[in-house]
Protein backbone atom coordinates (compact mmCIF):
# COMPACT_ATOMS: atom_id res chain seq x y z
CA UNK A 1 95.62 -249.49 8.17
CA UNK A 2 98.43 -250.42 10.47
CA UNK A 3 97.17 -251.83 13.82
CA UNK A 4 97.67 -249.51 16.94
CA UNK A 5 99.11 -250.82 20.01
CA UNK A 6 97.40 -249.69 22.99
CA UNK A 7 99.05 -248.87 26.10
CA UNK A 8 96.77 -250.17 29.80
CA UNK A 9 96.39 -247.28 31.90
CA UNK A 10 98.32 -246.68 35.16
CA UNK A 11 97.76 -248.68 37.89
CA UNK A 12 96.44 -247.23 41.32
CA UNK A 13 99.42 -247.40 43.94
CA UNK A 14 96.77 -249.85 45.92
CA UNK A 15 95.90 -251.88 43.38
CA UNK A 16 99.72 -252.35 42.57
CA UNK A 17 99.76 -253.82 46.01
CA UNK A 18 97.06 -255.69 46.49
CA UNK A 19 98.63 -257.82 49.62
CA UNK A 20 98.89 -255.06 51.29
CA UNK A 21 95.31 -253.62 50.82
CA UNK A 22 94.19 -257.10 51.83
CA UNK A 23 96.09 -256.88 54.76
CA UNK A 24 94.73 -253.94 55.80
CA UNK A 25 91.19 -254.94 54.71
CA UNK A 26 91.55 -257.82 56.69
CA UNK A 27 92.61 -256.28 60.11
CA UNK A 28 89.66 -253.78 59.78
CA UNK A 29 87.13 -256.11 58.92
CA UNK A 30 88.57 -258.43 62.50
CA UNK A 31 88.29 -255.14 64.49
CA UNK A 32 84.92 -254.30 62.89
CA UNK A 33 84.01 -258.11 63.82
CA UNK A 34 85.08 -257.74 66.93
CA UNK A 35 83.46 -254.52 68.04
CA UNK A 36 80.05 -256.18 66.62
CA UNK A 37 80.57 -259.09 68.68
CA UNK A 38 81.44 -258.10 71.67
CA UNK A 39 78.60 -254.97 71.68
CA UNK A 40 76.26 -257.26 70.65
CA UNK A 41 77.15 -259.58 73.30
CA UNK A 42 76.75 -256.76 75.56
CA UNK A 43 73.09 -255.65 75.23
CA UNK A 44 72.40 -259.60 75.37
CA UNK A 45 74.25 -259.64 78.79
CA UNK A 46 72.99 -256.77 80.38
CA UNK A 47 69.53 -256.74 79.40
CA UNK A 48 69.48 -259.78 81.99
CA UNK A 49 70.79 -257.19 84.83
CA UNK A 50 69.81 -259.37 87.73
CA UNK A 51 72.12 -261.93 86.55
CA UNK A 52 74.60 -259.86 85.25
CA UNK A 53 74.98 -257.75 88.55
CA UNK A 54 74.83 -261.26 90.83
CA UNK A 55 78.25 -262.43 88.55
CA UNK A 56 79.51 -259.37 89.16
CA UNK A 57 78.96 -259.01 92.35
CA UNK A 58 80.44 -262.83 92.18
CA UNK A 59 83.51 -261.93 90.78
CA UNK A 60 84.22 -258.34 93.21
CA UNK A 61 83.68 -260.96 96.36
CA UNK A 62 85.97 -263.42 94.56
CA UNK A 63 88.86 -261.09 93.92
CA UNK A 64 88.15 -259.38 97.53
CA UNK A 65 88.94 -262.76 99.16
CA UNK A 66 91.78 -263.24 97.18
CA UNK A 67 93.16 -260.28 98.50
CA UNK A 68 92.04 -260.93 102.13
CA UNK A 69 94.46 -264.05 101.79
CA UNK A 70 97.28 -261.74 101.35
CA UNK A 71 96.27 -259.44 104.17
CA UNK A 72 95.68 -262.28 106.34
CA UNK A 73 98.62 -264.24 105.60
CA UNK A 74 100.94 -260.83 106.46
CA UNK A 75 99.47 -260.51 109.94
CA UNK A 76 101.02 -263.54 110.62
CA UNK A 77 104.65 -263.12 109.09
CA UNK A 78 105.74 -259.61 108.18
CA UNK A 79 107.72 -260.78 105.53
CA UNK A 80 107.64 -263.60 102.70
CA UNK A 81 111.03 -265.12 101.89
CA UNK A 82 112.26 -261.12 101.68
CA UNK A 83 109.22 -259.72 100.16
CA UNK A 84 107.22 -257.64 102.20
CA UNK A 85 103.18 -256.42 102.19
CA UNK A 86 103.47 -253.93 99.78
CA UNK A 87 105.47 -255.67 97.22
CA UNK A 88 103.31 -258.63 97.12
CA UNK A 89 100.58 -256.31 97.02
CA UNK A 90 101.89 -254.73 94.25
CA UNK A 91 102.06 -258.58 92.66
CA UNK A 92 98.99 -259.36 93.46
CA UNK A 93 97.24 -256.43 91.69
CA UNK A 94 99.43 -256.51 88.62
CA UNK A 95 98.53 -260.44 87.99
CA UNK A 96 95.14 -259.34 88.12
CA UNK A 97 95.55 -257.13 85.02
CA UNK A 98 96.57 -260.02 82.55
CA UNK A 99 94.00 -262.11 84.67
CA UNK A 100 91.24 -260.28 84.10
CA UNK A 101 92.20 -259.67 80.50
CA UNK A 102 92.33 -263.76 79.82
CA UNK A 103 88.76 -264.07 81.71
CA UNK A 104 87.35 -261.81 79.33
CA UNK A 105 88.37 -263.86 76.52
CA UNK A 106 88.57 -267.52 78.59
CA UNK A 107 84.79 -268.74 78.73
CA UNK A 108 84.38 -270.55 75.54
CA UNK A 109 87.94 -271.94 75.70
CA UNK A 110 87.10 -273.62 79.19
CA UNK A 111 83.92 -274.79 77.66
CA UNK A 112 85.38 -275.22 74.54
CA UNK A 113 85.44 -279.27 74.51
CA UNK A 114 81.88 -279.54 75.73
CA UNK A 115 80.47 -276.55 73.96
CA UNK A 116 81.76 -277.26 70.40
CA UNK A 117 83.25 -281.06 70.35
CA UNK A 118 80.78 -282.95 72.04
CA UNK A 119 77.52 -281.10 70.84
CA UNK A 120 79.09 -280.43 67.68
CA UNK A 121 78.83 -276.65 67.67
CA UNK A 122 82.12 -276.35 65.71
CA UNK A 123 80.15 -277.21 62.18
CA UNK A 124 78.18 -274.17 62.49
CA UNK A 125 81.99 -272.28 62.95
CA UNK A 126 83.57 -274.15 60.47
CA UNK A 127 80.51 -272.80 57.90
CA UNK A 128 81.24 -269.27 58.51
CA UNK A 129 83.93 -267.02 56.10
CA UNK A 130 85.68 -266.24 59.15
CA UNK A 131 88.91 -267.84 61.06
CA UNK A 132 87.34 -270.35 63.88
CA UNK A 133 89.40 -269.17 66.21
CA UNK A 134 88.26 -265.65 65.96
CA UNK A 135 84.40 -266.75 65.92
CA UNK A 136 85.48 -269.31 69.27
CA UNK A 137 87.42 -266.32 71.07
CA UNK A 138 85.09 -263.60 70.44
CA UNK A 139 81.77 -264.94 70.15
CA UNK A 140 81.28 -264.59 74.02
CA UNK A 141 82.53 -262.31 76.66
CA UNK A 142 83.23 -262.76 80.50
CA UNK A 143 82.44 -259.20 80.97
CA UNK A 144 82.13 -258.73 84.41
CA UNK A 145 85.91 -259.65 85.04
CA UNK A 146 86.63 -256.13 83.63
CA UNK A 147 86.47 -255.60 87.22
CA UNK A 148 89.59 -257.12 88.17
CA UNK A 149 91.54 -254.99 85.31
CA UNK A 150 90.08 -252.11 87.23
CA UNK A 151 90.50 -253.57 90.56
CA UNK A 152 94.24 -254.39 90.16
CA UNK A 153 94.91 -251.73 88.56
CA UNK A 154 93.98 -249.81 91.65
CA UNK A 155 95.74 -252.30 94.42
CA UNK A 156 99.04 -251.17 91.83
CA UNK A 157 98.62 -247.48 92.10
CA UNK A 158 97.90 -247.99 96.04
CA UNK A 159 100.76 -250.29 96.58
CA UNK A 160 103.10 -247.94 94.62
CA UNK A 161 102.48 -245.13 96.69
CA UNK A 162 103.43 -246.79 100.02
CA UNK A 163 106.79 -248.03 98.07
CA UNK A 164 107.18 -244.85 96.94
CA UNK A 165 107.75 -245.90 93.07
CA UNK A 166 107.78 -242.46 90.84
CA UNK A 167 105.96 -243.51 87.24
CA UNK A 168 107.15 -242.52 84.14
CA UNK A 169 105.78 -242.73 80.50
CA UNK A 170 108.54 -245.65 79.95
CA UNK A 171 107.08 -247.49 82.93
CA UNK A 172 103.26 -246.75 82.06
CA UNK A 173 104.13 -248.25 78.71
CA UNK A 174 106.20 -251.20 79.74
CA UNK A 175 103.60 -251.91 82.39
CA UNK A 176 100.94 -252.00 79.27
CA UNK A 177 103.07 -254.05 77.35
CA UNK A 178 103.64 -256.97 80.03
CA UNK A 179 100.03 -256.60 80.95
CA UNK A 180 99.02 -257.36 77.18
CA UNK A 181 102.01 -260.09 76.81
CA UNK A 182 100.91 -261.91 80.00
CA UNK A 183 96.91 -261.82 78.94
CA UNK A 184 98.41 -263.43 75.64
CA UNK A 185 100.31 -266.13 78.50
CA UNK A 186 97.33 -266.97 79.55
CA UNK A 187 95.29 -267.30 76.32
CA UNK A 188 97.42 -269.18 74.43
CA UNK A 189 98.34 -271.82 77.21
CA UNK A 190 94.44 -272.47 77.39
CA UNK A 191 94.34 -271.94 73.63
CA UNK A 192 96.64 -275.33 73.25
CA UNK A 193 94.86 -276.78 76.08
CA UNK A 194 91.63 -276.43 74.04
CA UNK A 195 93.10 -278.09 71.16
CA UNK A 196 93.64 -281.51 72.82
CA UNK A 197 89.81 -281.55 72.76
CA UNK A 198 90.09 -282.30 68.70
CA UNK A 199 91.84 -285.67 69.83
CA UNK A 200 90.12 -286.36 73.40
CA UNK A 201 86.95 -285.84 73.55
CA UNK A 202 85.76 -285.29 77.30
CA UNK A 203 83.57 -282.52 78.64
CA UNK A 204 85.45 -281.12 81.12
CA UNK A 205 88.77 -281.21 79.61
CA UNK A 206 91.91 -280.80 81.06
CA UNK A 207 92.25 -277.46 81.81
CA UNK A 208 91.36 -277.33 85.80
CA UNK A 209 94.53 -278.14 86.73
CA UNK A 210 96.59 -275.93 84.69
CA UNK A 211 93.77 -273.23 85.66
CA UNK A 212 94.80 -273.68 89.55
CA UNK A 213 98.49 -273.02 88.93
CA UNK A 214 97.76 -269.29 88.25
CA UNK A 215 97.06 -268.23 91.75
CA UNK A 216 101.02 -269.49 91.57
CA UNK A 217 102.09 -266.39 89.75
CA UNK A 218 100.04 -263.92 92.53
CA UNK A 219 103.45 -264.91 94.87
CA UNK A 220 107.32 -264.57 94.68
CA UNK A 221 108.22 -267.51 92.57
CA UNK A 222 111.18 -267.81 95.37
CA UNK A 223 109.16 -268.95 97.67
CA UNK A 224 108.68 -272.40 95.37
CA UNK A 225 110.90 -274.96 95.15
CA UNK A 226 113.60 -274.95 92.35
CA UNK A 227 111.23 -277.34 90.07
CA UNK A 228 108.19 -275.08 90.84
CA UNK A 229 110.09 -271.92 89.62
CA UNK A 230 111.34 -274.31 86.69
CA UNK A 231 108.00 -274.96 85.85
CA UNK A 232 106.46 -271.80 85.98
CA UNK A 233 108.73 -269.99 84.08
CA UNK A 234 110.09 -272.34 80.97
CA UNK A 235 107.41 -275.34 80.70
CA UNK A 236 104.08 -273.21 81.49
CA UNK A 237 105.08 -269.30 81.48
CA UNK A 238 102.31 -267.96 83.94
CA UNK A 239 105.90 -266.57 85.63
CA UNK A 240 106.48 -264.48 82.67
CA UNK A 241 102.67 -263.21 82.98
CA UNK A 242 103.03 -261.75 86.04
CA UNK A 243 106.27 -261.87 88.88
CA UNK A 244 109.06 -261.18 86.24
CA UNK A 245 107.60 -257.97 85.00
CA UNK A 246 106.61 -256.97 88.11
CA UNK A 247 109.81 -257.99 89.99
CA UNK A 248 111.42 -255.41 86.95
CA UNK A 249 109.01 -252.67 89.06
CA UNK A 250 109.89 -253.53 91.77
CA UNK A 251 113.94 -253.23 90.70
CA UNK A 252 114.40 -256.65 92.07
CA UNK A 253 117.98 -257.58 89.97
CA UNK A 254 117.85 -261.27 90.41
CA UNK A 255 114.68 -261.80 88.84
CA UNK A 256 114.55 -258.50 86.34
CA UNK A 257 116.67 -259.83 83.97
CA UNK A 258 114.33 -262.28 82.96
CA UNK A 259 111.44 -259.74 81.89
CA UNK A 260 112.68 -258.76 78.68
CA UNK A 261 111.65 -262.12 77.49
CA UNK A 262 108.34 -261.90 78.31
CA UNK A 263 106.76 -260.54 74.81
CA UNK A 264 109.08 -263.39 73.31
CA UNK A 265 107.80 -266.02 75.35
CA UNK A 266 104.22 -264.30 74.77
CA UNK A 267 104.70 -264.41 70.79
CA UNK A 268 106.25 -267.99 71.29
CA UNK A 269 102.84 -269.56 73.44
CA UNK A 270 100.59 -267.93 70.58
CA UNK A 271 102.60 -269.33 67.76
CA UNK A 272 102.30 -272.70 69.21
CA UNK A 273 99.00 -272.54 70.12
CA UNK A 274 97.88 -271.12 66.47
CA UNK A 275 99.91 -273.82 64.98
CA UNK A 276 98.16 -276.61 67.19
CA UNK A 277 94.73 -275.60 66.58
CA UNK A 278 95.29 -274.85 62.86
CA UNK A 279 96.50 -278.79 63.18
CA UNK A 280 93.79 -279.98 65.27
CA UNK A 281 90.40 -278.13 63.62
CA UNK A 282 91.90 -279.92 60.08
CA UNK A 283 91.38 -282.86 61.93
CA UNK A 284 87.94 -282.28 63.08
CA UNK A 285 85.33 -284.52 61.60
CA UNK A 286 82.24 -283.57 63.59
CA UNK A 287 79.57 -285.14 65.57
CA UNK A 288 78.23 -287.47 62.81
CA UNK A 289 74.77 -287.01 64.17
């Protein structure tokens, strides 16, 4: 009886391509992550409503004397270095989209050296089947500086009207776009910041400083010195967060050609950043205690 050869059925197209059914697996099981996180972070938050509504009323009187500055300063001099009310209005609102996006997203990396170095937090991360920077971004929420998304998306619409800018789709969806790039600025500059905390370990880190130089960005970087703009805009990007796309708005030519750059420079800081915690948490060798 001659042996028979049997043939193995056909393969599933997905299971012929199982990379990219993990990919895909993988993305919905962050978002899924996510949305657990961050709603479950939310009924935590707000079931404390005294406290919740006294930070948020914090953060609206923060924001509001931000923008009293402006005012203020523009009662004095009706224009700054060629840049008048409305158009730093306009600036000022637009940095507060990517600003309020980062804030979201920014306690634990503020806190991050004290939180998880020094009390040795990260070994309960670490434990997890999940990245550590996912669990260390989106474990909690600043969720009361949603406000300043709203708010400057408002001061934009109210500025634009006074300049008389006509929106279309292309500039609703560039807007998006630069708003997303500079929240991703800001995140991974703090992101790297964190990471020092792997080889220095110190409480408050040394993130204040480099947290002051965004109010720098809420102004025409002409106004600065040469270094200043230099700074701002090839050493620590915050530039690229906010003026340059909104100097594009604004068809300001000197500066506009610059914007284009800004989801490169955004996909650049996160690179880094990704690469230099990937390098530090290796590193990590806990608390010992």
């Amino acid at each position: 009886m001659s042996a028979r050869t049997i043939e193995p059925a056909p393969t599933p197209f997905r299971e012929r391509n199982p990379a990219r059914g993990g990919i895909f697996r993988e993305i919905y099981r962050h978002l899924a992550l996510l949305s657990a996180y961050f709603s479950q972070y939310a009924k935590v938050r707000v079931s404390y409503r005294g406290d919740f509504f006294i930070s948020l009323a914090t953060s609206i009187a923060a924001s509001a004397f931000s923008l009293g500055f402006v005012v203020v300063l523009f009662q004095k001099a009706p224009q700054l270095k060629g840049w008048r009310f409305e158009e730093v209005l306009f600036l000022y609102g637009f940095s507060m989209i990517p600003y309020g996006l980062f804030n979201v997203l920014s306690l634990n990396l503020y806190d991050f050296g004290n939180t998880y170095i020094m009390e040795g937090k990260f070994d309960r991360v670490l434990l997890r089947p999940i990245s550590s920077l996912f669990q260390v971004l989106f474990e909690v929420f600043r969720i009361e500086s949603l406000q300043e998304i709203v708010t400057g998306s408002l001061i934009v619409w109210y500025a634009s009207r006074h300049l008389q800018i006509h929106w279309s789709a292309l500039d609703v969806t560039m807007m998006f776009t630069w708003a997303l790039s500079g929240g991703v600025i800001y995140v991974s500059v703090f992101l790297l910041l964190s990471t020092f905390s792997f080889w220095f370990e110190d409480r408050i880190g040394i993130h204040p400083p480099f947290w002051n130089l965004i109010a720098f960005g809420r102004y025409p970087l002409s106004i600065y010195s040469g270094f200043i703009q230099f700074l701002l805009s090839w050493i620590i990007p915050f530039g690229f967060a906010s003026f340059y796309p909104t100097a594009w708005m604004l068809r300001r030519a000197e500066f506009a050609r610059y914007t284009p750059l800004a989801p490169l420079v955004a996909a650049a800081c996160l690179t880094i950043a990704i690469l230099a915690w990937n390098f530090g948490s290796r590193r990590y060798t806990s608390t010992g205690s």
